[in-house]
N, C-alpha and C. Protein backbone atom coordinates (compact mmCIF):
# COMPACT_ATOMS: atom_id res chain seq x y z
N UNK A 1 0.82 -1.19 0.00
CA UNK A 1 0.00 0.00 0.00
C UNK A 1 0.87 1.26 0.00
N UNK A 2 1.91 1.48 0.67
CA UNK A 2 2.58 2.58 0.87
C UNK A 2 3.28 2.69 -0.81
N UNK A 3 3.66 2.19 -1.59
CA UNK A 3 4.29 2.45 -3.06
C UNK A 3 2.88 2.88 -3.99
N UNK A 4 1.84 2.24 -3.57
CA UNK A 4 0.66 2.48 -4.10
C UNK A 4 0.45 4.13 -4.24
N UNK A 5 0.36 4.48 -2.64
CA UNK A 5 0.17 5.85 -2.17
C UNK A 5 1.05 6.89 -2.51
N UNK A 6 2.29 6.06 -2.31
CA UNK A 6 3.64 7.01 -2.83
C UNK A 6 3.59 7.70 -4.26
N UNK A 7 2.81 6.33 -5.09
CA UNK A 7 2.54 6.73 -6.88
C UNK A 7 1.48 7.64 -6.81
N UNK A 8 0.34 7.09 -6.52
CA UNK A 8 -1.21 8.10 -6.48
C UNK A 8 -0.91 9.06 -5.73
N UNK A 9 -0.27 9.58 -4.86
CA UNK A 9 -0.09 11.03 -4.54
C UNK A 9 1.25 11.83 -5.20
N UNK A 10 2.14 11.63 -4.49
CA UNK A 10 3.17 12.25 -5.14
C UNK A 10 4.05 12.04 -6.64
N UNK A 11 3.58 10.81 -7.30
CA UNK A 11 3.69 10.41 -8.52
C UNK A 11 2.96 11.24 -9.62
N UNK A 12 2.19 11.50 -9.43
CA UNK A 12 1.62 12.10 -10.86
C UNK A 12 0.89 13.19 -10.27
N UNK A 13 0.30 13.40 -11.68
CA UNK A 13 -0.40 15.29 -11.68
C UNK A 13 -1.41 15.84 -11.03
N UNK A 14 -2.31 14.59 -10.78
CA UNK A 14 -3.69 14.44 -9.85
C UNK A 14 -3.26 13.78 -8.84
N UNK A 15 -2.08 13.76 -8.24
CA UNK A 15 -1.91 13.78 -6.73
C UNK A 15 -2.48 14.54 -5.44
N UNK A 16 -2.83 15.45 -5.64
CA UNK A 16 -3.05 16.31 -4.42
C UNK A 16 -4.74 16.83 -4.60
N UNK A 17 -5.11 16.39 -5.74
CA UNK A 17 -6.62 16.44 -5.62
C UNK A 17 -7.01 14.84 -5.13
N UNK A 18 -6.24 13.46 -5.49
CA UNK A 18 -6.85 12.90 -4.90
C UNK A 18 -6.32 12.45 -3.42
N UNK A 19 -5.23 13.20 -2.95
CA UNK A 19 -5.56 13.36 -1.73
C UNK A 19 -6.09 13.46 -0.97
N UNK A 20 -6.64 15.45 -1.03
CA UNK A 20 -7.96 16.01 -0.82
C UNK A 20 -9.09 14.86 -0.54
N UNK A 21 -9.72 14.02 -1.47
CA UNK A 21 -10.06 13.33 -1.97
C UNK A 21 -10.00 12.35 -0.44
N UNK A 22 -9.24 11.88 -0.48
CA UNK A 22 -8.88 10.80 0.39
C UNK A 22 -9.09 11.26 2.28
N UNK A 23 -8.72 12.59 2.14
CA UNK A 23 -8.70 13.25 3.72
C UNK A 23 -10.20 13.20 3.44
N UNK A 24 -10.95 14.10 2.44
CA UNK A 24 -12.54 13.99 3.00
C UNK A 24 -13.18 12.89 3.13
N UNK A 25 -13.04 11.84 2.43
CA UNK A 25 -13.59 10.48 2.64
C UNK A 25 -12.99 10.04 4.39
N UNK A 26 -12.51 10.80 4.78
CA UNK A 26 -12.00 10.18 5.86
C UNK A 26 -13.34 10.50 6.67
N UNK A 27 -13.51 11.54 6.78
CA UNK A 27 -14.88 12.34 7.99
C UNK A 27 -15.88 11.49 7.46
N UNK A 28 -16.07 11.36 6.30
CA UNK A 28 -17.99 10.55 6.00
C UNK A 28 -17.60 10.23 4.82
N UNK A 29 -18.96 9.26 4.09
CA UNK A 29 -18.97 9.24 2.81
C UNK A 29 -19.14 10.46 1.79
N UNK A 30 -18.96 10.29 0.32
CA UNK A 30 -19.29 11.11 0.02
C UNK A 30 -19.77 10.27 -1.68
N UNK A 31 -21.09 11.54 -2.19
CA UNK A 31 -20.87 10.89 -3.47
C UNK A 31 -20.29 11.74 -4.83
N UNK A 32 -19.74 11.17 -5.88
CA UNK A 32 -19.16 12.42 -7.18
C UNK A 32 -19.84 13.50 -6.53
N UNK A 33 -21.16 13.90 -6.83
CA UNK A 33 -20.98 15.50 -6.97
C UNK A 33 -20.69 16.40 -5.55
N UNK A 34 -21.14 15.19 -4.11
CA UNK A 34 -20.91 16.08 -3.43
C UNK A 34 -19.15 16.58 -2.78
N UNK A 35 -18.66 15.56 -3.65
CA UNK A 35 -17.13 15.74 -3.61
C UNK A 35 -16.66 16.97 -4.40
N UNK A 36 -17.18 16.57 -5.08
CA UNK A 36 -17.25 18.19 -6.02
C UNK A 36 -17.32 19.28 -5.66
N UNK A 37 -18.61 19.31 -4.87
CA UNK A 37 -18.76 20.62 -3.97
C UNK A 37 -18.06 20.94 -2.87
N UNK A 38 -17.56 19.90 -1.87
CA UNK A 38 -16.69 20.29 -1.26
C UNK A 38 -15.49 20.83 -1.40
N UNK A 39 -15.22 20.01 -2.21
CA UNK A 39 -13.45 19.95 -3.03
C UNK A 39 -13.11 21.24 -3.63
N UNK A 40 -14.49 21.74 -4.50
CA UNK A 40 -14.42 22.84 -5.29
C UNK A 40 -14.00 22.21 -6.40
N UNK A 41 -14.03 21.55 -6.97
CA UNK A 41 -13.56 20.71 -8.28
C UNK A 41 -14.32 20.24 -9.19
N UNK A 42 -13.64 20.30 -10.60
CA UNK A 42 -15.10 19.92 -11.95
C UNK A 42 -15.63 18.19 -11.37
N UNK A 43 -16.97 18.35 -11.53
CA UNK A 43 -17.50 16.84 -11.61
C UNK A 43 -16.88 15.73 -12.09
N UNK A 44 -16.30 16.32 -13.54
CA UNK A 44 -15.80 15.28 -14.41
C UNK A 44 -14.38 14.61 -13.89
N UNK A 45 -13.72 15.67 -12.98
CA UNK A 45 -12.40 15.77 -12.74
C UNK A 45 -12.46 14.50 -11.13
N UNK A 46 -13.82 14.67 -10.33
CA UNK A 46 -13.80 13.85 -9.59
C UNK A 46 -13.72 12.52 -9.67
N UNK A 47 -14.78 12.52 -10.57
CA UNK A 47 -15.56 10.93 -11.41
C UNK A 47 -14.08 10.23 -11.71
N UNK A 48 -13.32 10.67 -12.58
CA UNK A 48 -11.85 10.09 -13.02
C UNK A 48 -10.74 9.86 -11.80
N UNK A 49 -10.89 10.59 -11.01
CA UNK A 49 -10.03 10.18 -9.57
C UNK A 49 -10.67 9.15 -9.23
N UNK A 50 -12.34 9.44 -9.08
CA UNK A 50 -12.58 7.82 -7.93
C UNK A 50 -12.65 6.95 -9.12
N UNK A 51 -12.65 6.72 -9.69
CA UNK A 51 -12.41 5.73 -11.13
C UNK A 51 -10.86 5.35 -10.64
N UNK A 52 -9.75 6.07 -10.80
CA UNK A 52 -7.90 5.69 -10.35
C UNK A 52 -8.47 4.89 -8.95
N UNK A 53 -8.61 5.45 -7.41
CA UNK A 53 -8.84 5.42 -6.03
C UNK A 53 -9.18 4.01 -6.33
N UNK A 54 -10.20 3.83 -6.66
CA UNK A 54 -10.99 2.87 -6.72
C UNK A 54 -10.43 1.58 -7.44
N UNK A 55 -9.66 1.56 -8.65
CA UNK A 55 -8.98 0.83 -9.32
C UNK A 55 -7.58 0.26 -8.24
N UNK A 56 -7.22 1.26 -7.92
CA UNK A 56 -5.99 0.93 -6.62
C UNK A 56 -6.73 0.39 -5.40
N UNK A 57 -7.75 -0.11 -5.37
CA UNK A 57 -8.27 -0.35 -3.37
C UNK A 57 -7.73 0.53 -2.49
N UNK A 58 -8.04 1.51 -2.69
CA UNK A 58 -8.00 2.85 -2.25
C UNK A 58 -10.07 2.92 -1.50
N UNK A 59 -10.64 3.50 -2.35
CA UNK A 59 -12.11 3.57 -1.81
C UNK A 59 -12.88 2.53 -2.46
N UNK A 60 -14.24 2.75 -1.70
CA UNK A 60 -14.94 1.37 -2.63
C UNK A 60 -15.88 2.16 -2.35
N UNK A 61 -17.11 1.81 -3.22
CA UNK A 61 -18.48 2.19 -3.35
C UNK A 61 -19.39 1.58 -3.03
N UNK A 62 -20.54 2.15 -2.59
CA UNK A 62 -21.80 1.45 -2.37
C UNK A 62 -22.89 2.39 -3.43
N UNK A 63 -23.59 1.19 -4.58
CA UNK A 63 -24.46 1.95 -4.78
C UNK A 63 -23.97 1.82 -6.31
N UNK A 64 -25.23 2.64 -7.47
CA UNK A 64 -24.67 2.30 -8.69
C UNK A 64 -24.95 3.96 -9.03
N UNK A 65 -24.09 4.25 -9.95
CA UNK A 65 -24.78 5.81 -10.91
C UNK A 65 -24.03 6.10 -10.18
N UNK A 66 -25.05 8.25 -10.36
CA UNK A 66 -24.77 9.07 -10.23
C UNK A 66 -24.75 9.05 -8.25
N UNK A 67 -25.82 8.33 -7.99
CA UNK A 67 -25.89 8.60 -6.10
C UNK A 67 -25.05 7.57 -5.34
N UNK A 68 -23.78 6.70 -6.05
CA UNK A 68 -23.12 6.00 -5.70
C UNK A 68 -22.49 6.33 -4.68
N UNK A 69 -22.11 5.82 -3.17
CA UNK A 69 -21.69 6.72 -1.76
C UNK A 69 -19.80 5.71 -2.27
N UNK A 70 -19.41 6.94 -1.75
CA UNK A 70 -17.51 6.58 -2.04
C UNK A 70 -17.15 6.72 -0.15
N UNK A 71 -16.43 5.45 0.14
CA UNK A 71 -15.88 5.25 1.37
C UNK A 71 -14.10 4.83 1.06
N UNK A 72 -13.74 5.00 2.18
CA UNK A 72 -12.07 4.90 2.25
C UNK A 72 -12.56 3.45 2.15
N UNK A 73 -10.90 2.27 1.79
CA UNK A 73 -11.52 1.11 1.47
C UNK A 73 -11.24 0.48 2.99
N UNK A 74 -11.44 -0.92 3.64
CA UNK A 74 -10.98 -0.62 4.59
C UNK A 74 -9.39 -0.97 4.43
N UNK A 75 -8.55 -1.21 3.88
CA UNK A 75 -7.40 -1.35 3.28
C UNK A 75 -6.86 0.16 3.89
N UNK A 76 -7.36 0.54 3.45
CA UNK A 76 -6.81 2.55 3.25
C UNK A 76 -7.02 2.84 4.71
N UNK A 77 -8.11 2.17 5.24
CA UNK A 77 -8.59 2.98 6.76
C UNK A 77 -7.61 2.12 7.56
N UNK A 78 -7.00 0.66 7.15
CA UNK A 78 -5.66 0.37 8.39
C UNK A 78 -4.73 1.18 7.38
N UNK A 79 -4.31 1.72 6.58
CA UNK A 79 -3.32 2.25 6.19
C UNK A 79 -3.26 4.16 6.56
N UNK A 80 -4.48 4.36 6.78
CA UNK A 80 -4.44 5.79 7.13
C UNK A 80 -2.82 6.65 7.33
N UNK A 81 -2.37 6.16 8.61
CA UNK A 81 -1.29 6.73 9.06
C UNK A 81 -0.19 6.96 8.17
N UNK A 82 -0.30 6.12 7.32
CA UNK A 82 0.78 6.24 6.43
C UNK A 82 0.63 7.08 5.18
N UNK A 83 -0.88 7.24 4.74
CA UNK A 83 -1.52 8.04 3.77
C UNK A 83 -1.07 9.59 4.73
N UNK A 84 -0.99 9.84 6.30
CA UNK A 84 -0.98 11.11 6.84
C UNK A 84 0.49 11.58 6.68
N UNK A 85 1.56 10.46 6.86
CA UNK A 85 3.01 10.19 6.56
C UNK A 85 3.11 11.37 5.82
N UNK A 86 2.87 10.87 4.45
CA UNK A 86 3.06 10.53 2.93
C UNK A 86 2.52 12.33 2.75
N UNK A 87 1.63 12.71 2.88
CA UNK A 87 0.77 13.84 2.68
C UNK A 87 1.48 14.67 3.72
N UNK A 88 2.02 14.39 4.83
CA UNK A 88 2.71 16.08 5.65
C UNK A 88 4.16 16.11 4.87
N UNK A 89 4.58 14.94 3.94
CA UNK A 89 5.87 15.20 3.55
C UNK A 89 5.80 16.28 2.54
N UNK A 90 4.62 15.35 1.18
CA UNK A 90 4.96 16.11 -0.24
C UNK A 90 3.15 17.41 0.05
N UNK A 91 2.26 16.89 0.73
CA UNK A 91 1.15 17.59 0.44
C UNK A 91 1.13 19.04 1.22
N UNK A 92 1.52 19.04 2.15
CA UNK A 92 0.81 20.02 2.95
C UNK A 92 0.96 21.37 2.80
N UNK A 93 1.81 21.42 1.80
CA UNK A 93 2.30 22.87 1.19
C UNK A 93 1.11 23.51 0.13
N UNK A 94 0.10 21.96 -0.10
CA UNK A 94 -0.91 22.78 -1.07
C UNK A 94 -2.48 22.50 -0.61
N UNK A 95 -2.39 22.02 0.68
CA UNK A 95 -3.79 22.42 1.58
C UNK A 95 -4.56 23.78 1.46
């Protein structure tokens, strides 16, 4: 999990949105659009992160469509600490 995290965050270009991403799923579920609204981010731009997240066992879903609820997976929820690691090293400069 930690090389996983290491790639999906600090590896590529949509690192730090699906961070974001990852800290809010921490407090509750959430679904595409209301990630959106929180995040401040295009719909389309969410949908394609939890599409990556989700492909990695990162989050999992309940639910089909548009009102599909996105949860940390529980994979991610024993890995937390290390997702917090990982994010005060390369993220926290763009909170």
């Amino acid at each position: 999990m930690e090389r996983v995290l290491w790639w999906l965050i600090a590896g590529t270009k949509g690192g730090v949105n699906r961070a974001r991403m990852i800290d809010a799923l921490r407090d509750r579920p959430y679904n595409a659009n209301q990630l959106s609204e929180v995040l401040e981010l295009d719909y389309k731009t969410v949908r394609y992160h939890l599409k990556v997240l989700s492909k990695n066992s990162v989050v999992t879903a309940t639910g089909n469509g548009y009102g599909a609820m996105y949860f940390l997976s529980p994979v991610m929820e024993e890995n937390y600490a290390l997702f917090e690691e990982i994010w005060e090293k390369i993220g926290n400069k763009f909170k």
